[in-house]
PDB file of N, CA and C in Angstrom:
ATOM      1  N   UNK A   1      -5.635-132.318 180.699  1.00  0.00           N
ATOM      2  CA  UNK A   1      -4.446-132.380 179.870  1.00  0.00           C
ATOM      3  C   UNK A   1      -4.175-131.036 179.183  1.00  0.00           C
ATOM      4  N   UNK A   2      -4.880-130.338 178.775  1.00  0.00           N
ATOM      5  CA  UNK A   2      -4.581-129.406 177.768  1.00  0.00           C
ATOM      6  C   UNK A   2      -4.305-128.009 179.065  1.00  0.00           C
ATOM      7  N   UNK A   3      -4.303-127.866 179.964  1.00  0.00           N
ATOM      8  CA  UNK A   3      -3.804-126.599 180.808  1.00  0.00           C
ATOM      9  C   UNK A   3      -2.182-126.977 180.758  1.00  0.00           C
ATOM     10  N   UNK A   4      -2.150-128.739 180.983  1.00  0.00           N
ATOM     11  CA  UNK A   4      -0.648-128.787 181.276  1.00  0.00           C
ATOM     12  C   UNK A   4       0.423-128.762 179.519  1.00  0.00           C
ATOM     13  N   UNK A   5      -0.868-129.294 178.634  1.00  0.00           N
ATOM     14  CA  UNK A   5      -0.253-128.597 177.363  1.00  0.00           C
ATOM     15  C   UNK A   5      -0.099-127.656 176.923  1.00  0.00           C
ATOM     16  N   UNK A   6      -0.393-126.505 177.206  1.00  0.00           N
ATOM     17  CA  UNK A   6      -0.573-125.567 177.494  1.00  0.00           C
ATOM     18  C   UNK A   6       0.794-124.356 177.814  1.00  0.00           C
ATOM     19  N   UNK A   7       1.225-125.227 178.875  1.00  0.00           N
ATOM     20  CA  UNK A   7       2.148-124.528 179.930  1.00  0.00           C
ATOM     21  C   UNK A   7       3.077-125.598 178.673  1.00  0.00           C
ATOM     22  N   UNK A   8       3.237-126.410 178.838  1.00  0.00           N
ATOM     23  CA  UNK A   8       4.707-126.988 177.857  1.00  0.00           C
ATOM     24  C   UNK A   8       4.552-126.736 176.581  1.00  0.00           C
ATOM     25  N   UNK A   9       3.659-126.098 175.803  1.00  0.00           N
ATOM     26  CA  UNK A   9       3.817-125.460 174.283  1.00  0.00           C
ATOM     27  C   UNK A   9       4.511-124.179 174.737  1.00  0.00           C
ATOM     28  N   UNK A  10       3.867-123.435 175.821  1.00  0.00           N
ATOM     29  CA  UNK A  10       4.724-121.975 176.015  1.00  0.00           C
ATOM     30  C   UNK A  10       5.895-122.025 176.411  1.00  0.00           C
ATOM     31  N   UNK A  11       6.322-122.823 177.534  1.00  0.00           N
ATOM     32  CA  UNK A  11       7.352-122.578 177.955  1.00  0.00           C
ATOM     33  C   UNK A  11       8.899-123.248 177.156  1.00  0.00           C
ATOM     34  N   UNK A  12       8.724-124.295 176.233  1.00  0.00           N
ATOM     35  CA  UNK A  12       9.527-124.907 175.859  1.00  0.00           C
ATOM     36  C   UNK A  12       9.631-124.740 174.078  1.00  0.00           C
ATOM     37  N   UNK A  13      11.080-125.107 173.954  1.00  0.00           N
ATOM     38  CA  UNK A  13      11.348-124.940 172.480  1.00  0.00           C
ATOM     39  C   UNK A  13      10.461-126.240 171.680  1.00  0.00           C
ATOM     40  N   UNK A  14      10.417-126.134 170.717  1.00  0.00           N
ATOM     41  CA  UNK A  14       9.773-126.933 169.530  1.00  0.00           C
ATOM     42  C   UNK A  14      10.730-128.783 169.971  1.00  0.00           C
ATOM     43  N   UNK A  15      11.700-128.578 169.492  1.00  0.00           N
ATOM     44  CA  UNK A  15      12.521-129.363 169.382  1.00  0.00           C
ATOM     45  C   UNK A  15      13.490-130.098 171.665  1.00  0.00           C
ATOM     46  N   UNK A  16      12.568-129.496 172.599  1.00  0.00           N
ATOM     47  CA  UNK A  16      12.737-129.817 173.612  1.00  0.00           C
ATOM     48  C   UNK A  16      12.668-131.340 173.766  1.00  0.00           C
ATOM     49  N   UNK A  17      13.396-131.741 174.523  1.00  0.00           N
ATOM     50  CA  UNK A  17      13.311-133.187 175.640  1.00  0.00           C
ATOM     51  C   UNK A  17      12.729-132.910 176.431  1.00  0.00           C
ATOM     52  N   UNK A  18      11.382-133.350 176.816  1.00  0.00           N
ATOM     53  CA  UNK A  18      10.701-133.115 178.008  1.00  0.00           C
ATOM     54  C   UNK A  18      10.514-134.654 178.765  1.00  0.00           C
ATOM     55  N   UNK A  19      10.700-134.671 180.001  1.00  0.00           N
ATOM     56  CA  UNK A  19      10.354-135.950 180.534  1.00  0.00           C
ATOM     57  C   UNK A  19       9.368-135.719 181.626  1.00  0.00           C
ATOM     58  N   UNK A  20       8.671-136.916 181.822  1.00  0.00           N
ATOM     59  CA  UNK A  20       8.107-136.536 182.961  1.00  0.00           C
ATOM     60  C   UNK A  20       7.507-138.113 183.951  1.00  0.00           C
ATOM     61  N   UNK A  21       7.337-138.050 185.187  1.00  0.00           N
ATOM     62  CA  UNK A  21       6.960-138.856 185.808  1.00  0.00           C
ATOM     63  C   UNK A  21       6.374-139.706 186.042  1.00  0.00           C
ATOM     64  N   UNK A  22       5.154-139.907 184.518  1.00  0.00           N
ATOM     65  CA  UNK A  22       4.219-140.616 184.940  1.00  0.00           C
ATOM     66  C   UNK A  22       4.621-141.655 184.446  1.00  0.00           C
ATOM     67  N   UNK A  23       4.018-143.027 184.747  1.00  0.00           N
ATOM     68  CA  UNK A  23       4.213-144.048 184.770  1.00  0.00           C
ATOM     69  C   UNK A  23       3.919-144.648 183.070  1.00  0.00           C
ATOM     70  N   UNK A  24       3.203-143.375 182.313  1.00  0.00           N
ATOM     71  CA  UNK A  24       2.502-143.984 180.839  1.00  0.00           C
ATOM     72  C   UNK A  24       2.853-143.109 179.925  1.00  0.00           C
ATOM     73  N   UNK A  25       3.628-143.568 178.890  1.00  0.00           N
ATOM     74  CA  UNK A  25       3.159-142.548 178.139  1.00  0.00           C
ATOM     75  C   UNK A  25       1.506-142.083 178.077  1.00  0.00           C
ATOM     76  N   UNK A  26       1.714-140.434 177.796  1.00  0.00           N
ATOM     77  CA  UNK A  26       0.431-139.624 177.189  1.00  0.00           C
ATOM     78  C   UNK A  26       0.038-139.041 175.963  1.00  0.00           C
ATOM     79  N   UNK A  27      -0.587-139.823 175.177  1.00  0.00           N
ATOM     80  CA  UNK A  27      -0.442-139.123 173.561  1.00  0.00           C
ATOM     81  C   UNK A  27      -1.245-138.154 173.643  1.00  0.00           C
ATOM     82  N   UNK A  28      -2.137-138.060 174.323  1.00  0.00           N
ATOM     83  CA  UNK A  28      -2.923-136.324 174.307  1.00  0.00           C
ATOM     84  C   UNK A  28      -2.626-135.548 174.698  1.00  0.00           C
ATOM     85  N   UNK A  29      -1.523-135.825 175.291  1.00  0.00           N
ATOM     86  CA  UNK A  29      -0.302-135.008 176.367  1.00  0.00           C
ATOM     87  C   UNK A  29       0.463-134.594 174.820  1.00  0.00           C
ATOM     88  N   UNK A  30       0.921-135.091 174.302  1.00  0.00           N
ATOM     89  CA  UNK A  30       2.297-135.046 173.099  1.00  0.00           C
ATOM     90  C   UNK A  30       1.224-133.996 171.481  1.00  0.00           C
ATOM     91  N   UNK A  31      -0.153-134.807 171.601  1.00  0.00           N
ATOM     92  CA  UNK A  31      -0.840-134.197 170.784  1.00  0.00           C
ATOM     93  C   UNK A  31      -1.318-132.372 170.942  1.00  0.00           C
ATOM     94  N   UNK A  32      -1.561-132.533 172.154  1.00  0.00           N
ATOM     95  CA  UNK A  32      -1.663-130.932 172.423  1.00  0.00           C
ATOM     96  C   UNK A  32      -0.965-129.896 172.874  1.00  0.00           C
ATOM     97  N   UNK A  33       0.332-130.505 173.133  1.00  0.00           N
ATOM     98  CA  UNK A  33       1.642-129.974 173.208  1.00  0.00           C
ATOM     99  C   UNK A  33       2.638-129.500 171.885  1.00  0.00           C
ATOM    100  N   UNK A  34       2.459-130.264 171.394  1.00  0.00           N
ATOM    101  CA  UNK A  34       2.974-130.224 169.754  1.00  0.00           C
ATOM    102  C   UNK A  34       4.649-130.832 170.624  1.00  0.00           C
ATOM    103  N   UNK A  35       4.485-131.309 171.611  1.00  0.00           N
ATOM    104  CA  UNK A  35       6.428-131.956 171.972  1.00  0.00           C
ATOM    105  C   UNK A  35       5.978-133.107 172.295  1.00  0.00           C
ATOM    106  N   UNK A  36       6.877-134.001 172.192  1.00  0.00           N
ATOM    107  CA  UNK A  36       6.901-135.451 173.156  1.00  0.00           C
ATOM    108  C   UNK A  36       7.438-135.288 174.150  1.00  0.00           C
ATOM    109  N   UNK A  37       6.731-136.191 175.358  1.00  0.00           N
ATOM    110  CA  UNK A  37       7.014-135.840 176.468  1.00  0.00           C
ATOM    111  C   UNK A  37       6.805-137.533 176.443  1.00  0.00           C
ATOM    112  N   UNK A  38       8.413-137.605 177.217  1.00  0.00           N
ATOM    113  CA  UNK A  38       8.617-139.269 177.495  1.00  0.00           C
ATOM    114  C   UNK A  38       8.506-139.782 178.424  1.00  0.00           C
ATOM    115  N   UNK A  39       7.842-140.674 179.594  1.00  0.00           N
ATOM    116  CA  UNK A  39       7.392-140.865 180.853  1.00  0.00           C
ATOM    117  C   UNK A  39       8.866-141.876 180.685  1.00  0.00           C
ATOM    118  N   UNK A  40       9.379-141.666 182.542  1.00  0.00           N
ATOM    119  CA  UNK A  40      10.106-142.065 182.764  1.00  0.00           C
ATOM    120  C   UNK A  40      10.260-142.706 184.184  1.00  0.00           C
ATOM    121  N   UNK A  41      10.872-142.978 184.384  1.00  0.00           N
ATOM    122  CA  UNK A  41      11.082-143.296 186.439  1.00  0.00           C
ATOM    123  C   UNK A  41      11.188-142.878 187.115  1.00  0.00           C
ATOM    124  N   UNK A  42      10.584-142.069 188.104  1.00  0.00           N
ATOM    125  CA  UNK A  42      11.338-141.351 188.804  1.00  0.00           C
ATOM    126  C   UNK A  42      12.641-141.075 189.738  1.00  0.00           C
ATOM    127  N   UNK A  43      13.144-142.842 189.560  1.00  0.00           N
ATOM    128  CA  UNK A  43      14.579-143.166 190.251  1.00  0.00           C
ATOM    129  C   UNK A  43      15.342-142.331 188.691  1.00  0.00           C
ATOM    130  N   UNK A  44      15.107-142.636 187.609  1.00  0.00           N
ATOM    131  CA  UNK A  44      15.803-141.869 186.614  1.00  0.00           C
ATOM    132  C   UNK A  44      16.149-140.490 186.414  1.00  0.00           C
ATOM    133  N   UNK A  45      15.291-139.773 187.025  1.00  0.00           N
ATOM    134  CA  UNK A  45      16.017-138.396 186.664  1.00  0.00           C
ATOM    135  C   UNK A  45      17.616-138.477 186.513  1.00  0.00           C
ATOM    136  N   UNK A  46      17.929-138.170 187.927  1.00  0.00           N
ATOM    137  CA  UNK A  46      19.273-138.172 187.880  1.00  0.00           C
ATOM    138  C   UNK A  46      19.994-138.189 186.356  1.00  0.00           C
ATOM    139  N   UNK A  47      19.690-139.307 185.757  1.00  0.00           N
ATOM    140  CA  UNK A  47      20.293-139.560 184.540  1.00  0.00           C
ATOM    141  C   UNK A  47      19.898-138.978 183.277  1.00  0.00           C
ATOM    142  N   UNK A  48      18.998-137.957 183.358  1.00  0.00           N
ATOM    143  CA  UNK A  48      18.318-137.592 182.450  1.00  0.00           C
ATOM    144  C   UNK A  48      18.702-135.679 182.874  1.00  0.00           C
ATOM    145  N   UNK A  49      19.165-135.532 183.861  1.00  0.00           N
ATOM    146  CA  UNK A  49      19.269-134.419 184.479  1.00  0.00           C
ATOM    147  C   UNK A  49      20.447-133.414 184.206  1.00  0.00           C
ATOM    148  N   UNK A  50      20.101-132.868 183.111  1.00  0.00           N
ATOM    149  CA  UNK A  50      21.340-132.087 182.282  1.00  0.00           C
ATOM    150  C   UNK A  50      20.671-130.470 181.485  1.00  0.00           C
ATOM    151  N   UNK A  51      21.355-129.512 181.239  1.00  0.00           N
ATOM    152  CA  UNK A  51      20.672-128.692 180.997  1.00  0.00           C
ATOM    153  C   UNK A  51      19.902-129.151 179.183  1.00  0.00           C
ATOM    154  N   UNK A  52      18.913-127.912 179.036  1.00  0.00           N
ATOM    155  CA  UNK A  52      18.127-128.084 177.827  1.00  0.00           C
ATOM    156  C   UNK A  52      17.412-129.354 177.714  1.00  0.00           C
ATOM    157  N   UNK A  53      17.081-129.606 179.270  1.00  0.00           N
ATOM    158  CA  UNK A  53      16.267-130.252 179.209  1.00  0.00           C
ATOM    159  C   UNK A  53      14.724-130.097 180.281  1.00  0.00           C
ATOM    160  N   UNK A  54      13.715-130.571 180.094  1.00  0.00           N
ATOM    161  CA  UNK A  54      12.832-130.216 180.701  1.00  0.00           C
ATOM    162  C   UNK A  54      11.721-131.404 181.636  1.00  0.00           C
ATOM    163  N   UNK A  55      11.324-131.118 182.757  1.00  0.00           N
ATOM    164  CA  UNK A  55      10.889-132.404 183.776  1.00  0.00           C
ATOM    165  C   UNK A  55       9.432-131.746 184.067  1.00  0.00           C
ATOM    166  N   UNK A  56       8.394-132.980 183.675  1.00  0.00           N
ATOM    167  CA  UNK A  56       7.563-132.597 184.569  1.00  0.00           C
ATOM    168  C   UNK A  56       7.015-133.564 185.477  1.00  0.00           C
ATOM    169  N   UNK A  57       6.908-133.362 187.058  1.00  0.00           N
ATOM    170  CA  UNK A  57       6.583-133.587 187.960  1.00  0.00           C
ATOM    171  C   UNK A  57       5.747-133.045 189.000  1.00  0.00           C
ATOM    172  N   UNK A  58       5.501-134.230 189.993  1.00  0.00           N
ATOM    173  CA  UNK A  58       4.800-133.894 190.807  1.00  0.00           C
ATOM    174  C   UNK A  58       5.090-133.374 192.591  1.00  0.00           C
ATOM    175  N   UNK A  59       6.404-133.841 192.478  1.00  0.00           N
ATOM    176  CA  UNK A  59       7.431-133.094 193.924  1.00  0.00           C
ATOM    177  C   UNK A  59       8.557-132.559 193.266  1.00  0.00           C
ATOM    178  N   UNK A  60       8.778-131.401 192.927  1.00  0.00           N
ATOM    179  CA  UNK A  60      10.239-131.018 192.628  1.00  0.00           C
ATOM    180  C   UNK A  60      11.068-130.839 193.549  1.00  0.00           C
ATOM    181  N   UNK A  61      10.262-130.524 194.978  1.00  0.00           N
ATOM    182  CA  UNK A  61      11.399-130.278 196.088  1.00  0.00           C
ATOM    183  C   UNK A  61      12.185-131.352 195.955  1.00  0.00           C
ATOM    184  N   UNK A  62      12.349-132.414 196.140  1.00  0.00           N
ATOM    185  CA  UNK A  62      12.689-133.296 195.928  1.00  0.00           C
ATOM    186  C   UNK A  62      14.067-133.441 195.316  1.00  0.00           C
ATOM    187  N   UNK A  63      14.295-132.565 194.039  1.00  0.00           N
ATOM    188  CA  UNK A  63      15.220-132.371 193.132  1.00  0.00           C
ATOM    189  C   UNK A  63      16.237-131.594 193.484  1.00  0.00           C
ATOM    190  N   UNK A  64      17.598-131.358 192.642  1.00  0.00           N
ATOM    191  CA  UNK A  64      18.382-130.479 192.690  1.00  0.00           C
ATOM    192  C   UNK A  64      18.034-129.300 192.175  1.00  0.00           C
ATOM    193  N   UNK A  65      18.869-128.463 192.276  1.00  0.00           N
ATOM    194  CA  UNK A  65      18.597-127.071 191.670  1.00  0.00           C
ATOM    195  C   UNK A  65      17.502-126.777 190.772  1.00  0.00           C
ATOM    196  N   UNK A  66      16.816-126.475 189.916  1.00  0.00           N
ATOM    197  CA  UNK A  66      16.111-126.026 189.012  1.00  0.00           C
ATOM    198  C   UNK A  66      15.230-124.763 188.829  1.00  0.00           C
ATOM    199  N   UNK A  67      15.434-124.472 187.852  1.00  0.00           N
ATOM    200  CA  UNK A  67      14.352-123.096 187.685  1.00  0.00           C
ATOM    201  C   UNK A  67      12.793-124.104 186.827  1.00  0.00           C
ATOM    202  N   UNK A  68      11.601-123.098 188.169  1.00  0.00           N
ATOM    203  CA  UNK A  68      10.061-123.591 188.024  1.00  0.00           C
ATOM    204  C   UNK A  68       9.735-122.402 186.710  1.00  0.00           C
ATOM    205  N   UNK A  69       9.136-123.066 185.686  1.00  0.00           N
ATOM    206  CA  UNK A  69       8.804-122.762 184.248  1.00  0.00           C
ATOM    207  C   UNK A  69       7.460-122.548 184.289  1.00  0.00           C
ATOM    208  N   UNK A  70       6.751-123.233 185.772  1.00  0.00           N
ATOM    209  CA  UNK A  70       5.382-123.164 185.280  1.00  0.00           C
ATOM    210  C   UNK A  70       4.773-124.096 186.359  1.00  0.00           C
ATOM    211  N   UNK A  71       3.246-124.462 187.156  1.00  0.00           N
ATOM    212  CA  UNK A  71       2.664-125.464 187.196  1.00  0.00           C
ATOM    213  C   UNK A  71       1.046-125.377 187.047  1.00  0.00           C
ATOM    214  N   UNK A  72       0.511-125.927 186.575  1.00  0.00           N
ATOM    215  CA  UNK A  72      -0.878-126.668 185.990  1.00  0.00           C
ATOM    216  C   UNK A  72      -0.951-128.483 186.170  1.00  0.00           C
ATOM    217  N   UNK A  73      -2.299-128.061 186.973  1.00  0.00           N
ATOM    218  CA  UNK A  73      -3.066-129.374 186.961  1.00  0.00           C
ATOM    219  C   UNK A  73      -2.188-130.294 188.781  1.00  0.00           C
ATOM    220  N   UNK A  74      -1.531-129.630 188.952  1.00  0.00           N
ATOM    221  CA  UNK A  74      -0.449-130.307 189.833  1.00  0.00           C
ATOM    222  C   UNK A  74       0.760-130.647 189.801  1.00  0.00           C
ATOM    223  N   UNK A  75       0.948-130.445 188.426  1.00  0.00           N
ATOM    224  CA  UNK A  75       2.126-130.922 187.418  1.00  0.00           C
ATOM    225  C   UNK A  75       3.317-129.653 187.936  1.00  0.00           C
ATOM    226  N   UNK A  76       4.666-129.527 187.935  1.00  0.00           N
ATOM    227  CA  UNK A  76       5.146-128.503 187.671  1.00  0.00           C
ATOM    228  C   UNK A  76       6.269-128.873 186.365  1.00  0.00           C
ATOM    229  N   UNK A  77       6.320-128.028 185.768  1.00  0.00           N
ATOM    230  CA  UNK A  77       7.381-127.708 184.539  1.00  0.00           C
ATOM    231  C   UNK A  77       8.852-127.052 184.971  1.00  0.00           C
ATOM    232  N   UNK A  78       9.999-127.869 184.976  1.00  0.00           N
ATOM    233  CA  UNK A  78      11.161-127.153 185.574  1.00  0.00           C
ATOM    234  C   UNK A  78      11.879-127.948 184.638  1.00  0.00           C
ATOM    235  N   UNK A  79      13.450-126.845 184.429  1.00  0.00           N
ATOM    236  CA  UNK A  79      14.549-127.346 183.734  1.00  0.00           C
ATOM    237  C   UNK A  79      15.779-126.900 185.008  1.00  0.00           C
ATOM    238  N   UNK A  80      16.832-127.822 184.789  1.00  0.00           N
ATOM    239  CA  UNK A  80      17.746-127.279 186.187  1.00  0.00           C
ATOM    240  C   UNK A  80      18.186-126.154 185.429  1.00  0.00           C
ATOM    241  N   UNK A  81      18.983-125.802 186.738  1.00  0.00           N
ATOM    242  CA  UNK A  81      19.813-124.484 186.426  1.00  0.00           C
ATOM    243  C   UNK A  81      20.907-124.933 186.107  1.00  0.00           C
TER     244      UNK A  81
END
């Protein structure tokens, strides 16, 4: 947990929306990040998929456009373009 907290304390603002894929929330994820990071669906992006915001996952190809912020642990950190 803490490489991928790590990468989302640096790369993201204080006050970021971060979402990400997994099926649970992670409070040691949110604790060593100093952000909440809200687990979501992965049929959801789409709807969540707007700028100033931030995704972490495990296939981004997958996705539309985005600039890669970062990856640790397997995880990658991307916000679209």
């Amino acid at each position: 947990v803490k490489p991928v907290a790590a990468m989302v304390r640096s790369q993201t603002p204080e006050e970021a929306e971060i979402y990400t894929t997994f099926t649970y929330n992670r409070p040691s994820l949110d604790f060593y990040s100093n952000r909440r990071v809200i687990a979501i669906e992965s049929e959801q992006i789409e709807q969540y998929w707007q700028p100033n915001t931030y995704f972490l996952v495990e296939q981004p190809e997958e996705l539309p456009l985005f600039q890669n912020l970062g990856i640790a642990e397997g995880l990658t950190l991307l916000t679209p373009e």
